[in-house]
N, C-alpha and C. Protein backbone atom coordinates (compact mmCIF):
# COMPACT_ATOMS: atom_id res chain seq x y z
N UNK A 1 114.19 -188.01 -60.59
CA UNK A 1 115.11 -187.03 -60.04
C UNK A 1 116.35 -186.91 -60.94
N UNK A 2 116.77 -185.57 -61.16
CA UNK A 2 117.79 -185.51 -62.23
C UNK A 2 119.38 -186.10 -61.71
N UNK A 3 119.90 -186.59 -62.35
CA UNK A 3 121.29 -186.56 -61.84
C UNK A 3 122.21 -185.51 -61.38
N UNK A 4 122.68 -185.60 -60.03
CA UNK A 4 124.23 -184.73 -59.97
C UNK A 4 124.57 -184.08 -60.50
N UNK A 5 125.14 -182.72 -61.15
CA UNK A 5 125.85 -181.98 -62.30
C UNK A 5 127.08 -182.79 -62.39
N UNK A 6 127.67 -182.81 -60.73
CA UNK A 6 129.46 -183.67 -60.70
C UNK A 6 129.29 -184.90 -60.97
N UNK A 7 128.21 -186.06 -61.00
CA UNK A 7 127.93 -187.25 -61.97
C UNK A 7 127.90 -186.73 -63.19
N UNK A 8 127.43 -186.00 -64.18
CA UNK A 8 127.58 -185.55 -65.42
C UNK A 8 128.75 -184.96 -65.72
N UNK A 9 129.22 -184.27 -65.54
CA UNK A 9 130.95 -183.72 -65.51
C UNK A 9 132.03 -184.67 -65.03
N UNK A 10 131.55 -185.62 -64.68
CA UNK A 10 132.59 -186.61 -63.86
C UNK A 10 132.52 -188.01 -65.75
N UNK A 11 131.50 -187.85 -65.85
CA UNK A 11 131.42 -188.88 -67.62
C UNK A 11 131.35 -188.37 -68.33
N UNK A 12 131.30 -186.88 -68.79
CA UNK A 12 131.74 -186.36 -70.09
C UNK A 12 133.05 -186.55 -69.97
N UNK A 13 133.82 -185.72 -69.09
CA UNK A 13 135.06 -185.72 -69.13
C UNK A 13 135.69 -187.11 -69.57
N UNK A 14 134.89 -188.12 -69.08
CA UNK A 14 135.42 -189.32 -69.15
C UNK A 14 135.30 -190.12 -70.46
N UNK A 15 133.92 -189.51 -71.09
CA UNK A 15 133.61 -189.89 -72.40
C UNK A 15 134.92 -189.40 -73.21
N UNK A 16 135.17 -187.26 -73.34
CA UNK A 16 136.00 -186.79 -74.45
C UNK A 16 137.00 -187.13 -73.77
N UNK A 17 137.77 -187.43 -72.71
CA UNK A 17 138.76 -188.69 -72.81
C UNK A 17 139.33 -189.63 -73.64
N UNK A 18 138.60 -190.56 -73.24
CA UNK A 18 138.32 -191.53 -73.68
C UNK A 18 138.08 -191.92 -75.09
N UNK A 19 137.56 -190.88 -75.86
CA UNK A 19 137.02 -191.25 -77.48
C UNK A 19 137.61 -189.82 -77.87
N UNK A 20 137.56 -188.65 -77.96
CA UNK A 20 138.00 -188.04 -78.95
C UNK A 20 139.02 -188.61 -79.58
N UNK A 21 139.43 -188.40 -80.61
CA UNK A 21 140.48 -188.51 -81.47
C UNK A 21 141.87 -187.13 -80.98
N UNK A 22 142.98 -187.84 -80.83
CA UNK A 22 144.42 -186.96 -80.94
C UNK A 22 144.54 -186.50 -81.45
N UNK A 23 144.44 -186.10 -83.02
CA UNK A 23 144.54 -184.81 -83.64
C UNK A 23 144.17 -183.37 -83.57
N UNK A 24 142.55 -183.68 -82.37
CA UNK A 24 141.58 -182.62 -82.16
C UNK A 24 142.74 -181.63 -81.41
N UNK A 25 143.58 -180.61 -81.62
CA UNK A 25 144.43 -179.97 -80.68
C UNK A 25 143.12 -179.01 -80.10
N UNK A 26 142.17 -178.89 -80.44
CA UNK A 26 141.40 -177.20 -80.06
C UNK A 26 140.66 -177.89 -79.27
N UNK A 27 139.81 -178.43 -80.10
CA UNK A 27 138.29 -179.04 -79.45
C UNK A 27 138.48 -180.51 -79.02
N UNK A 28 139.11 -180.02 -77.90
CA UNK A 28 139.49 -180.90 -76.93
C UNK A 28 139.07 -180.89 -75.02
N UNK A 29 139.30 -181.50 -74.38
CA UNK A 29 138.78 -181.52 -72.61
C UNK A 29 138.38 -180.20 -72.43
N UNK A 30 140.15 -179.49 -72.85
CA UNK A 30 140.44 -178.04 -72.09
C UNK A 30 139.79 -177.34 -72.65
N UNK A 31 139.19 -177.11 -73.77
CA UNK A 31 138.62 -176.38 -74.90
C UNK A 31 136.44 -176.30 -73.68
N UNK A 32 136.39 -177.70 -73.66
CA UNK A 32 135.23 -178.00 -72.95
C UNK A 32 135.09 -177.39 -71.80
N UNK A 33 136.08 -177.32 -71.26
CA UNK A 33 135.85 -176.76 -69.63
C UNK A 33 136.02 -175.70 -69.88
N UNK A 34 136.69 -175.06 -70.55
CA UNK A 34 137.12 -173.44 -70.71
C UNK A 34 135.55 -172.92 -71.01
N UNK A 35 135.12 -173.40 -72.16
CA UNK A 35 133.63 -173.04 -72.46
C UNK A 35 132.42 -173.26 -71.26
N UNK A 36 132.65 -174.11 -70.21
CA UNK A 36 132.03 -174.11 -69.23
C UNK A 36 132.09 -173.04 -67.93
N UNK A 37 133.56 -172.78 -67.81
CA UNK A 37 133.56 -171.66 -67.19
C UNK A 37 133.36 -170.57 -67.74
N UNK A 38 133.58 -169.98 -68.81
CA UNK A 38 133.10 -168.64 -69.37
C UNK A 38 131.29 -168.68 -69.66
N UNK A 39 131.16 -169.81 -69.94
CA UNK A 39 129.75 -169.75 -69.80
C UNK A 39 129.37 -169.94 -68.43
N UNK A 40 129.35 -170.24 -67.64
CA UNK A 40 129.15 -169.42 -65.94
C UNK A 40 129.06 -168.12 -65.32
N UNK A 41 130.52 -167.59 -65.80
CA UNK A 41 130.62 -166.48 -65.83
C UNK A 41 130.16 -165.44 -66.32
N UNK A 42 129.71 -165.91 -68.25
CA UNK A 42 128.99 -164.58 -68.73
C UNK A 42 127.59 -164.42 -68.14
N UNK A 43 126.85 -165.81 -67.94
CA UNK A 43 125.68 -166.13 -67.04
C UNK A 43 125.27 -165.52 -65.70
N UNK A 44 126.16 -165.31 -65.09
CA UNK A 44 126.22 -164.41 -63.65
C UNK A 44 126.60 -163.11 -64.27
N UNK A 45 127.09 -162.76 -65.09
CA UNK A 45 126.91 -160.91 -65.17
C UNK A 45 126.05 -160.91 -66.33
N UNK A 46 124.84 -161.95 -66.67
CA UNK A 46 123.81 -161.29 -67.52
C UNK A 46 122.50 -161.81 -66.64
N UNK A 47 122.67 -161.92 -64.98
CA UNK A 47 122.03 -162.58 -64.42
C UNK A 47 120.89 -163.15 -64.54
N UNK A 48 121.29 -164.59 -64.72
CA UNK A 48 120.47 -165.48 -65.35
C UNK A 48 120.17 -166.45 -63.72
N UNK A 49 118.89 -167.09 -63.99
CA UNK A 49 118.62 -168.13 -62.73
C UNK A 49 119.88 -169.08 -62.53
N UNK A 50 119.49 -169.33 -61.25
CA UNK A 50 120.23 -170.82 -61.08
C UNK A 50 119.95 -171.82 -61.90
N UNK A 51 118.50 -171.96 -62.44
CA UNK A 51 117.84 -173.53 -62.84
C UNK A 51 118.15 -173.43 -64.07
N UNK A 52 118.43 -171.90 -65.03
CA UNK A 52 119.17 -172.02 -66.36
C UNK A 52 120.54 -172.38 -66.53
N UNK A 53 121.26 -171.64 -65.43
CA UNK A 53 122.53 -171.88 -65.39
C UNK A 53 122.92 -173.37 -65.70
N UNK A 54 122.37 -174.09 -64.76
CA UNK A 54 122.38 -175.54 -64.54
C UNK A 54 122.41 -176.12 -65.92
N UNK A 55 121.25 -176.00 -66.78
CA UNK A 55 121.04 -176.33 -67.86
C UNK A 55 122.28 -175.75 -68.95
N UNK A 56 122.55 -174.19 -68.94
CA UNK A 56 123.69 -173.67 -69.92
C UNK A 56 124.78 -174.67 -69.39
N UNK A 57 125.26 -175.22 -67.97
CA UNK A 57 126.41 -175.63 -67.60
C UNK A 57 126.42 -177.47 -68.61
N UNK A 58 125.41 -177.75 -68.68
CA UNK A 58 125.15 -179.13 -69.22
C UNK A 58 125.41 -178.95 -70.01
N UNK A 59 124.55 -178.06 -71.42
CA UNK A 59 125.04 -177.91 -72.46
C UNK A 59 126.15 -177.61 -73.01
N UNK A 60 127.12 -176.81 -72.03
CA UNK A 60 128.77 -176.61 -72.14
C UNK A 60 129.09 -177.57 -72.29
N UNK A 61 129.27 -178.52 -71.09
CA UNK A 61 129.58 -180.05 -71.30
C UNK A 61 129.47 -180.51 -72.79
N UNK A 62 128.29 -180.70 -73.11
CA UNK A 62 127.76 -181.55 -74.47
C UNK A 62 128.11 -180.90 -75.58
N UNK A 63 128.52 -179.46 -75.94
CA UNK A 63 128.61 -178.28 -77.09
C UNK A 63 129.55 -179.28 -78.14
N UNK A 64 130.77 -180.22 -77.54
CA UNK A 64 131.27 -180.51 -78.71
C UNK A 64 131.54 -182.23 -78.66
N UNK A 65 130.58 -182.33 -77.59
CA UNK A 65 130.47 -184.08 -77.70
C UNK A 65 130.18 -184.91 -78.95
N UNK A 66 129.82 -184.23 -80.20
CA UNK A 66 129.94 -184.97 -80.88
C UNK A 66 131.29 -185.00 -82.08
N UNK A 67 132.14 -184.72 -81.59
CA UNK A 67 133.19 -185.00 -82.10
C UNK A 67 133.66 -186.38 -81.82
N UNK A 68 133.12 -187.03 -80.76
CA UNK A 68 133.09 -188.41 -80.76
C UNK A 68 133.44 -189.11 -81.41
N UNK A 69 132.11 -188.42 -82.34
CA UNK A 69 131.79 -189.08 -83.65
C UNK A 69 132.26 -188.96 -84.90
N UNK A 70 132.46 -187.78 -85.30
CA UNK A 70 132.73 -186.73 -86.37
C UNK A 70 132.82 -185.06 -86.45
N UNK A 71 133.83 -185.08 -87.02
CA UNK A 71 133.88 -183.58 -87.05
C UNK A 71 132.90 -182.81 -87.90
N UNK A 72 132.17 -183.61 -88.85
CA UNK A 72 131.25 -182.93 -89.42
C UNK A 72 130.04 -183.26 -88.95
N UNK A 73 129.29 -182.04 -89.12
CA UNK A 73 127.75 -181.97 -88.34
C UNK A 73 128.33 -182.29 -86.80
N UNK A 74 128.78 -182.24 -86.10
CA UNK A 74 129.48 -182.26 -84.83
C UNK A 74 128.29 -181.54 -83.85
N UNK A 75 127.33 -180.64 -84.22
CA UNK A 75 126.76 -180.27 -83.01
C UNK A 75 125.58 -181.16 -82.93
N UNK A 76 125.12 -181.32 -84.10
CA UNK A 76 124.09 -182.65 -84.27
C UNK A 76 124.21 -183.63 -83.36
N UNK A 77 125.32 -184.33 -84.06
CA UNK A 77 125.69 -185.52 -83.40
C UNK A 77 125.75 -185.53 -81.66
N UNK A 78 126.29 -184.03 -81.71
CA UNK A 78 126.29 -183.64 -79.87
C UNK A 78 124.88 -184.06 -78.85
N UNK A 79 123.81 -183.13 -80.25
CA UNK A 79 122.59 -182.89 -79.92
C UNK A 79 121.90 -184.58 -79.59
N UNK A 80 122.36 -185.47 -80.17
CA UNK A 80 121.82 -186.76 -80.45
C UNK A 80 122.25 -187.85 -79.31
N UNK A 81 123.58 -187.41 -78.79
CA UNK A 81 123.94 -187.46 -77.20
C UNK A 81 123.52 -187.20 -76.34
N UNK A 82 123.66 -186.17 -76.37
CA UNK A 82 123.10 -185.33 -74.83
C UNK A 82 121.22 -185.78 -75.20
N UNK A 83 120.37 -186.06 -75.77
CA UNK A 83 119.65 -186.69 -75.94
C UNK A 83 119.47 -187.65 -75.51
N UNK A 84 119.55 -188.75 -75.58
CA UNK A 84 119.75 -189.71 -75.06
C UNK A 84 120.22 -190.25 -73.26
N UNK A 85 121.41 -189.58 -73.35
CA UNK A 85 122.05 -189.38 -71.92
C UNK A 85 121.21 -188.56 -70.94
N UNK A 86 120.67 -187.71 -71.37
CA UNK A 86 119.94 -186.46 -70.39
C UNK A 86 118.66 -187.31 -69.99
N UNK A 87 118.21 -188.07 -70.93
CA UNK A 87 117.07 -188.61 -70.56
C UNK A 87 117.46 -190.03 -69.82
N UNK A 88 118.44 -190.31 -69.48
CA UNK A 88 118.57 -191.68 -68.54
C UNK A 88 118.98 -190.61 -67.05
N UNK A 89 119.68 -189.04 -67.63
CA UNK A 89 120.06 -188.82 -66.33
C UNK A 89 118.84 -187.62 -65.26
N UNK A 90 117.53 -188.06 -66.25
CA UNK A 90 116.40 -187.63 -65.50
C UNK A 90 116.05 -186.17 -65.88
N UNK A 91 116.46 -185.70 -67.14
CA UNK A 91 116.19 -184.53 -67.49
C UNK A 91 114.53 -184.68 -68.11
N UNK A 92 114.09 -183.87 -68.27
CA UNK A 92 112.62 -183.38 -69.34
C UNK A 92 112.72 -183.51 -70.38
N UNK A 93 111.90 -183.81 -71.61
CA UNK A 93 112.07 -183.25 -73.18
C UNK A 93 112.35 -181.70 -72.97
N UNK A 94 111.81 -181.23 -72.66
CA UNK A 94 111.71 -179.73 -72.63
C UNK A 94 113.44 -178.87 -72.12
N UNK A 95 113.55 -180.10 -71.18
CA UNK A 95 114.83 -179.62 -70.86
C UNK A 95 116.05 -179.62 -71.73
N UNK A 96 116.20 -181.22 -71.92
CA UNK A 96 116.95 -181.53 -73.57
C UNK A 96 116.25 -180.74 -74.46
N UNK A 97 115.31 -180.49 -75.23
CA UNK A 97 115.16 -179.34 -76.26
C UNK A 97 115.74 -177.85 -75.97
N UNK A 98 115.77 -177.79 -74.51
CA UNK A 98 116.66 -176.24 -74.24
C UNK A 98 118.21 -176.42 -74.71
N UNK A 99 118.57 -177.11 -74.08
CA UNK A 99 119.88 -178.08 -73.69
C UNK A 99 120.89 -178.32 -75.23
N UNK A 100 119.69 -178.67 -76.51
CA UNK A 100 119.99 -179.09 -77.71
C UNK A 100 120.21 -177.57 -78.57
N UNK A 101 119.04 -176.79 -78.29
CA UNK A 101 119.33 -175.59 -79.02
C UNK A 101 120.49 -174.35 -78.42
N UNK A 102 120.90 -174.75 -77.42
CA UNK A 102 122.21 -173.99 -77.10
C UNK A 102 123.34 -174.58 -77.82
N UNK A 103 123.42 -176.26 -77.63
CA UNK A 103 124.16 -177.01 -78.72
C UNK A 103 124.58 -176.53 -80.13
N UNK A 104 123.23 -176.14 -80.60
CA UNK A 104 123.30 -175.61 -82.18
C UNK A 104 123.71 -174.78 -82.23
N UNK A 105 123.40 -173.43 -81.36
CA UNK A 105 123.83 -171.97 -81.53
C UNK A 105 125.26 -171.74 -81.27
N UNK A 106 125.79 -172.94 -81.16
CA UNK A 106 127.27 -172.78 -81.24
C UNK A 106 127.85 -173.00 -82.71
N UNK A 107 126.84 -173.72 -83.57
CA UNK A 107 127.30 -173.76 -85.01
C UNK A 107 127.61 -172.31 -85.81
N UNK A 108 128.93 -172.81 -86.76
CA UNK A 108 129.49 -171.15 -86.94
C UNK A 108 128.69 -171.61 -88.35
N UNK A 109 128.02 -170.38 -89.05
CA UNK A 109 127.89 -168.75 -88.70
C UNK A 109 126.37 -169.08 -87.16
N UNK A 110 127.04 -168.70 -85.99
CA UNK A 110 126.35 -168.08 -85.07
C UNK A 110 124.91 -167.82 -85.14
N UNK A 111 123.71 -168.75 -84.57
CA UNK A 111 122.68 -167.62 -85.32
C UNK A 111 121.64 -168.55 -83.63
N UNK A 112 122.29 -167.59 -82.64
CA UNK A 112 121.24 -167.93 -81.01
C UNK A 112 119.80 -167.08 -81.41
N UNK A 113 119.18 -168.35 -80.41
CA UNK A 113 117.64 -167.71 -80.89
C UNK A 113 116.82 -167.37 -79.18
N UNK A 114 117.72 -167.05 -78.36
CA UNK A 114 117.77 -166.92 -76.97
C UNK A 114 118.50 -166.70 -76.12
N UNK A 115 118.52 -166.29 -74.83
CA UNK A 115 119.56 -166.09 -74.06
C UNK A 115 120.45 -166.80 -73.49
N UNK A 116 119.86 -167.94 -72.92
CA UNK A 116 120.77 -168.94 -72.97
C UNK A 116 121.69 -169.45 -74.44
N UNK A 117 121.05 -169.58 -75.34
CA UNK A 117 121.67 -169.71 -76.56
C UNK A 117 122.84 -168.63 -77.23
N UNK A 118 122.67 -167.30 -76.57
CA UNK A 118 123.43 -166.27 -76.96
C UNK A 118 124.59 -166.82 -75.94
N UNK A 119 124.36 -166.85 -74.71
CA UNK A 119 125.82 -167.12 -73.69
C UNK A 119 126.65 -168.37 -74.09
N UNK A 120 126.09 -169.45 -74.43
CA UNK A 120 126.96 -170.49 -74.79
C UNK A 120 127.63 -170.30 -75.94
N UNK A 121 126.76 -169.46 -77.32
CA UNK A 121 127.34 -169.12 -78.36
C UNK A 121 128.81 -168.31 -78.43
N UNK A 122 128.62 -167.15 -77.46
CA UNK A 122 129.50 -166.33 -76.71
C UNK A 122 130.86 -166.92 -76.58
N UNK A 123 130.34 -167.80 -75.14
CA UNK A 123 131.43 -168.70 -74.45
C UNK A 123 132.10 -169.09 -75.03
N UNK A 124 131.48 -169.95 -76.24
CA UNK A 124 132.47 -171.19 -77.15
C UNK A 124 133.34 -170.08 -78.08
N UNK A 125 133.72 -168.48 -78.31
CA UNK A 125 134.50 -167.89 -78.91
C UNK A 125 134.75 -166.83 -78.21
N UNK A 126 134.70 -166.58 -76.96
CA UNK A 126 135.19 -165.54 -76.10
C UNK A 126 136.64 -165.55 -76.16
N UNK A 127 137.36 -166.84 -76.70
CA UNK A 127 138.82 -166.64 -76.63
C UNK A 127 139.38 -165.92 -77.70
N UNK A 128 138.20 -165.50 -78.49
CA UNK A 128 138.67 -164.25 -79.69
C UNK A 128 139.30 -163.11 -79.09
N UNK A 129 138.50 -162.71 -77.42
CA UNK A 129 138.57 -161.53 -77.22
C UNK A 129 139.78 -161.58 -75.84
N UNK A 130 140.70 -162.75 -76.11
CA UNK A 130 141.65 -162.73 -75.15
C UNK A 130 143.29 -162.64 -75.23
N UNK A 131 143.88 -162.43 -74.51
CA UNK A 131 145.63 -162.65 -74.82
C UNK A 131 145.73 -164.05 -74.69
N UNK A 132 144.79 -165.08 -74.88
CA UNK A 132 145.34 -166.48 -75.28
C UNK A 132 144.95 -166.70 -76.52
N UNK A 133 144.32 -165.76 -77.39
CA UNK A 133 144.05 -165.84 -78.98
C UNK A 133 144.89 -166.20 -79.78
N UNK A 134 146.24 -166.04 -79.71
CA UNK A 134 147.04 -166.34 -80.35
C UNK A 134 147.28 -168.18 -80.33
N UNK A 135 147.54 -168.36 -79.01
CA UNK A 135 148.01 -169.69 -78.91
C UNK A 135 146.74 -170.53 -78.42
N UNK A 136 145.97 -169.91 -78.76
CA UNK A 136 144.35 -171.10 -79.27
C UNK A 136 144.09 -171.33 -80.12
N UNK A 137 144.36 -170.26 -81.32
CA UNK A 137 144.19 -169.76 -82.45
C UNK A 137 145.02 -170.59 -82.98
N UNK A 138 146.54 -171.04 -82.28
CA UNK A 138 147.67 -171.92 -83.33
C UNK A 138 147.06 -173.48 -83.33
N UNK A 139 146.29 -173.57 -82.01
CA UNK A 139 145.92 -174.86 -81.73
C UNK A 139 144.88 -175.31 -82.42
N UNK A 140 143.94 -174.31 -83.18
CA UNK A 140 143.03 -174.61 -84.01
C UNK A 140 143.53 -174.83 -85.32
N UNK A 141 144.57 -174.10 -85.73
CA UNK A 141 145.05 -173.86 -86.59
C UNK A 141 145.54 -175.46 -87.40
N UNK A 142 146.53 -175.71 -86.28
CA UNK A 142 147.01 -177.50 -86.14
C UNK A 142 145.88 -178.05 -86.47
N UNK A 143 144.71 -178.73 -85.88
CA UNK A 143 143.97 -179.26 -85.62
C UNK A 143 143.21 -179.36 -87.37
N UNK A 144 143.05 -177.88 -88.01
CA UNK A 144 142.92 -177.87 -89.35
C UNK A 144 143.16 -178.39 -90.17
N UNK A 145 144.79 -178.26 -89.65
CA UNK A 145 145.98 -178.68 -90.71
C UNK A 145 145.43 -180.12 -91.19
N UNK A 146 144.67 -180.98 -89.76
CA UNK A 146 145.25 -182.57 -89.76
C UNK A 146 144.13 -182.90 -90.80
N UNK A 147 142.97 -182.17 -91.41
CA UNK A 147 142.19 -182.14 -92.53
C UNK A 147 142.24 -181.15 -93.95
N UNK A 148 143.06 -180.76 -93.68
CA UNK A 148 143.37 -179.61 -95.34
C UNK A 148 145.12 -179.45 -94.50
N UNK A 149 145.62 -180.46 -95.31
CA UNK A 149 147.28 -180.57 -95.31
C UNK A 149 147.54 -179.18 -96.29
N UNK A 150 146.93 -178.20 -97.13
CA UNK A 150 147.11 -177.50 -97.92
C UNK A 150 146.89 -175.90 -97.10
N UNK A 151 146.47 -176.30 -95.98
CA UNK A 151 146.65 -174.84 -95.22
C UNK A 151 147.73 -174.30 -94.59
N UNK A 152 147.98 -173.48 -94.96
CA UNK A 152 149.34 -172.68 -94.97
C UNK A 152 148.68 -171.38 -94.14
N UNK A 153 150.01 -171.00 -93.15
CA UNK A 153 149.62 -170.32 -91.73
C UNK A 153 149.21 -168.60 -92.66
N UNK A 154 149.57 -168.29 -93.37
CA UNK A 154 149.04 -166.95 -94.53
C UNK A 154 147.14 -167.52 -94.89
N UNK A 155 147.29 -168.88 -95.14
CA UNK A 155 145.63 -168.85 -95.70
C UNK A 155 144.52 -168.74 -94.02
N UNK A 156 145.47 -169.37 -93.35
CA UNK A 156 144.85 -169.52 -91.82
C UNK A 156 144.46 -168.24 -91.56
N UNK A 157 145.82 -167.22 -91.57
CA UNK A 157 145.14 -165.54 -91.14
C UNK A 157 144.46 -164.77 -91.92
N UNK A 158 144.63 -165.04 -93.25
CA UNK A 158 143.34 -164.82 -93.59
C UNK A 158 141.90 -165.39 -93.45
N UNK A 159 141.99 -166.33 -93.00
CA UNK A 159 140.46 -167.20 -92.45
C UNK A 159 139.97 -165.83 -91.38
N UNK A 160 140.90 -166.21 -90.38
CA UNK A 160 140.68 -165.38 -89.23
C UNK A 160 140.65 -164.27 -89.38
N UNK A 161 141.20 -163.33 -89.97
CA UNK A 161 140.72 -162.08 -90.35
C UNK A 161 139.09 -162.08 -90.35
N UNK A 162 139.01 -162.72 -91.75
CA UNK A 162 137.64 -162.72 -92.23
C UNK A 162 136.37 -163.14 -91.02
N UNK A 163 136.91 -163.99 -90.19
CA UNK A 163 135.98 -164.28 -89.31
C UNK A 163 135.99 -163.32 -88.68
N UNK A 164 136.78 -163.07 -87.61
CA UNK A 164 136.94 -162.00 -86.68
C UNK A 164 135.96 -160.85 -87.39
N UNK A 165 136.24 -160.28 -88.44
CA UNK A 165 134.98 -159.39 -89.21
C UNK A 165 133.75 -159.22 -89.32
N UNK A 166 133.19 -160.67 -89.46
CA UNK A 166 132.42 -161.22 -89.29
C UNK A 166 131.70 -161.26 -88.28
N UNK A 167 132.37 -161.68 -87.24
CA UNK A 167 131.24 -162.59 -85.96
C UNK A 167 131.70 -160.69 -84.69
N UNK A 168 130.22 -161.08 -84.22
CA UNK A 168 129.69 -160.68 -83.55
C UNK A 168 129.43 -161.55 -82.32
N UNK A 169 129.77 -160.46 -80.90
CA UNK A 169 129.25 -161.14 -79.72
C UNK A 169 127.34 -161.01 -79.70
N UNK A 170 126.90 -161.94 -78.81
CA UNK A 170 125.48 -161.42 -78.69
C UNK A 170 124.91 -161.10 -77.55
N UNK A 171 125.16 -161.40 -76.03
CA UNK A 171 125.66 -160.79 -74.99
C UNK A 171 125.76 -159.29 -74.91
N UNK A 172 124.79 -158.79 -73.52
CA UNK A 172 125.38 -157.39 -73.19
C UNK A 172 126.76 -157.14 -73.05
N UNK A 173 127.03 -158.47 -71.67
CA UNK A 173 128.03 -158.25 -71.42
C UNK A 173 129.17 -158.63 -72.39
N UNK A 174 129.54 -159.42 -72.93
CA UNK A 174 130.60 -159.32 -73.91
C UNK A 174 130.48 -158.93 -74.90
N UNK A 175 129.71 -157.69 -75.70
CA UNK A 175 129.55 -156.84 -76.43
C UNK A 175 130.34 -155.58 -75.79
N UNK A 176 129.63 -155.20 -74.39
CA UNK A 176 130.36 -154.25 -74.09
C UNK A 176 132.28 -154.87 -73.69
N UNK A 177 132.39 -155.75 -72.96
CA UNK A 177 133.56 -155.71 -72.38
C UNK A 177 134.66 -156.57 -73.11
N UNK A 178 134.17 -156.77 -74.50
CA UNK A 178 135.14 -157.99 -75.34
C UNK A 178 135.35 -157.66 -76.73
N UNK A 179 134.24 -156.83 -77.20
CA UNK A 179 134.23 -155.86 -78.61
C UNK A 179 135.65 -155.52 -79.11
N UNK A 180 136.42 -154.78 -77.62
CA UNK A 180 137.45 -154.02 -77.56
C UNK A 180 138.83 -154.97 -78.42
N UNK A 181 138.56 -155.97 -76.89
CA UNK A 181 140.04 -156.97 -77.18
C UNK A 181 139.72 -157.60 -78.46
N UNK A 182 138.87 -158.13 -78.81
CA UNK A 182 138.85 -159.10 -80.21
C UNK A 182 139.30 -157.85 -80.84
N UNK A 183 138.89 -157.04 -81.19
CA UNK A 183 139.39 -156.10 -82.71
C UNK A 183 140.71 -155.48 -82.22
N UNK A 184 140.95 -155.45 -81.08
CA UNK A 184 142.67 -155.66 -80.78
C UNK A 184 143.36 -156.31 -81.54
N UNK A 185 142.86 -157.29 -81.05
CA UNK A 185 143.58 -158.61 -81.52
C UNK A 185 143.21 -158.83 -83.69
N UNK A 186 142.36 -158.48 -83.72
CA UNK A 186 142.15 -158.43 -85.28
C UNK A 186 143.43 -157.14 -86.25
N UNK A 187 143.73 -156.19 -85.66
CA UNK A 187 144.62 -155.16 -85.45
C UNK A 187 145.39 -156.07 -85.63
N UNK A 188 145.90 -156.49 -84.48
CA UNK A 188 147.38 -157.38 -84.08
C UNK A 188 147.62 -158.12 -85.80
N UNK A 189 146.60 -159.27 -85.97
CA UNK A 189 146.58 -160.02 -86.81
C UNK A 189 146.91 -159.07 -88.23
N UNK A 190 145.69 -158.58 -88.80
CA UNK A 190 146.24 -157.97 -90.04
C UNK A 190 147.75 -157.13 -89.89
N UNK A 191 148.09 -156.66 -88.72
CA UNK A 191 149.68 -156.01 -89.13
C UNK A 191 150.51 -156.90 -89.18
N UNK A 192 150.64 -158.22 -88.73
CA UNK A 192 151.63 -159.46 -89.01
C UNK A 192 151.32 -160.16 -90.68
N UNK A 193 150.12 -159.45 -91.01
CA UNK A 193 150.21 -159.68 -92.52
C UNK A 193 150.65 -158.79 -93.54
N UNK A 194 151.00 -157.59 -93.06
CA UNK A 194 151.78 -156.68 -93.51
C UNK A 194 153.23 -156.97 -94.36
């Protein structure tokens, strides 16, 4: 019998607690839960089952558990967690192999190979398409800094430019209803580089 969701959300939280590293300003608790609720949410207006949901909600949890470990290869390492853990907390292979490849499809450049995989992908950058872009955006920004001391807030907006250009939602729904605000907000950005 699988475990609780609120037993699993009750020890991640307690894990990225507990072990992330202080420098992480972005990909941090709040960063985790934020991605758990937007992935809920995009999930119910692309109506998806309950028994996926369940599973996208796990994988929210796990998307950046392996920062644990390292910031590089970080979804791996996630994947190699929630592995392990899923299977003491009564999940399937099948389930962890769902569970793992939503994990990945959060690796940037973006590349979901499913629907569940498109919503978590989504989730984990929906704050492109919000009025907290800015001051998520500074918090990532920091968090950069504490590995390339040579980034300067001009090389940062140009990062983001370039991304923002770049990435694509994959979602009906935040294609149609988020397209807008991100290239708002990309607007916003290139005229402060003016």
């Amino acid at each position: 019998m699988k475990t609780p969701f609120h037993k699993i959300y009750n020890d991640i939280v307690k894990i990225l607690d507990d072990n992330l590293p202080k420098h992480l300003a972005y990909h941090n608790v709040n960063h985790t839960l934020y991605v758990l609720d937007k992935a809920e949410y995009i999930a119910k207006k692309e109506n998806i089952k309950k028994a996926d949901i369940q599973l996208l909600r796990v994988a929210a949890l796990y998307h950046d558990i392996g920062f644990v470990k390292s910031h590089v290869e970080h979804e791996k390492e996630g994947c190699n967690i929630a592995k392990r853990q899923l299977k003491t907390y009564g999940y399937s292979e099948d389930d962890i192999a769902t569970v793992c490849g939503m994990i990945m499809a959060t690796r940037i450049p973006q590349n979901p190979k499913n629907k569940l995989e498109e919503i978590l992908a989504d989730a984990d950058l929906e704050y492109l398409a919000t009025a907290q872009f800015w001051e998520i955006g500074a918090s990532l920004y920091q968090e950069l800094c504490h590995y390339n001391s040579s980034l300067t807030i001009t090389k940062w907006n140009h990062i983001q430019i370039d991304f923002i250009k770049n990435h694509t939602f994959h979602t009906r729904y935040c294609k149609h209803y988020k397209t807008f605000r991100k290239l708002k907000n990309l607007e916003l950005l290139k005229s402060n580089m003016r």
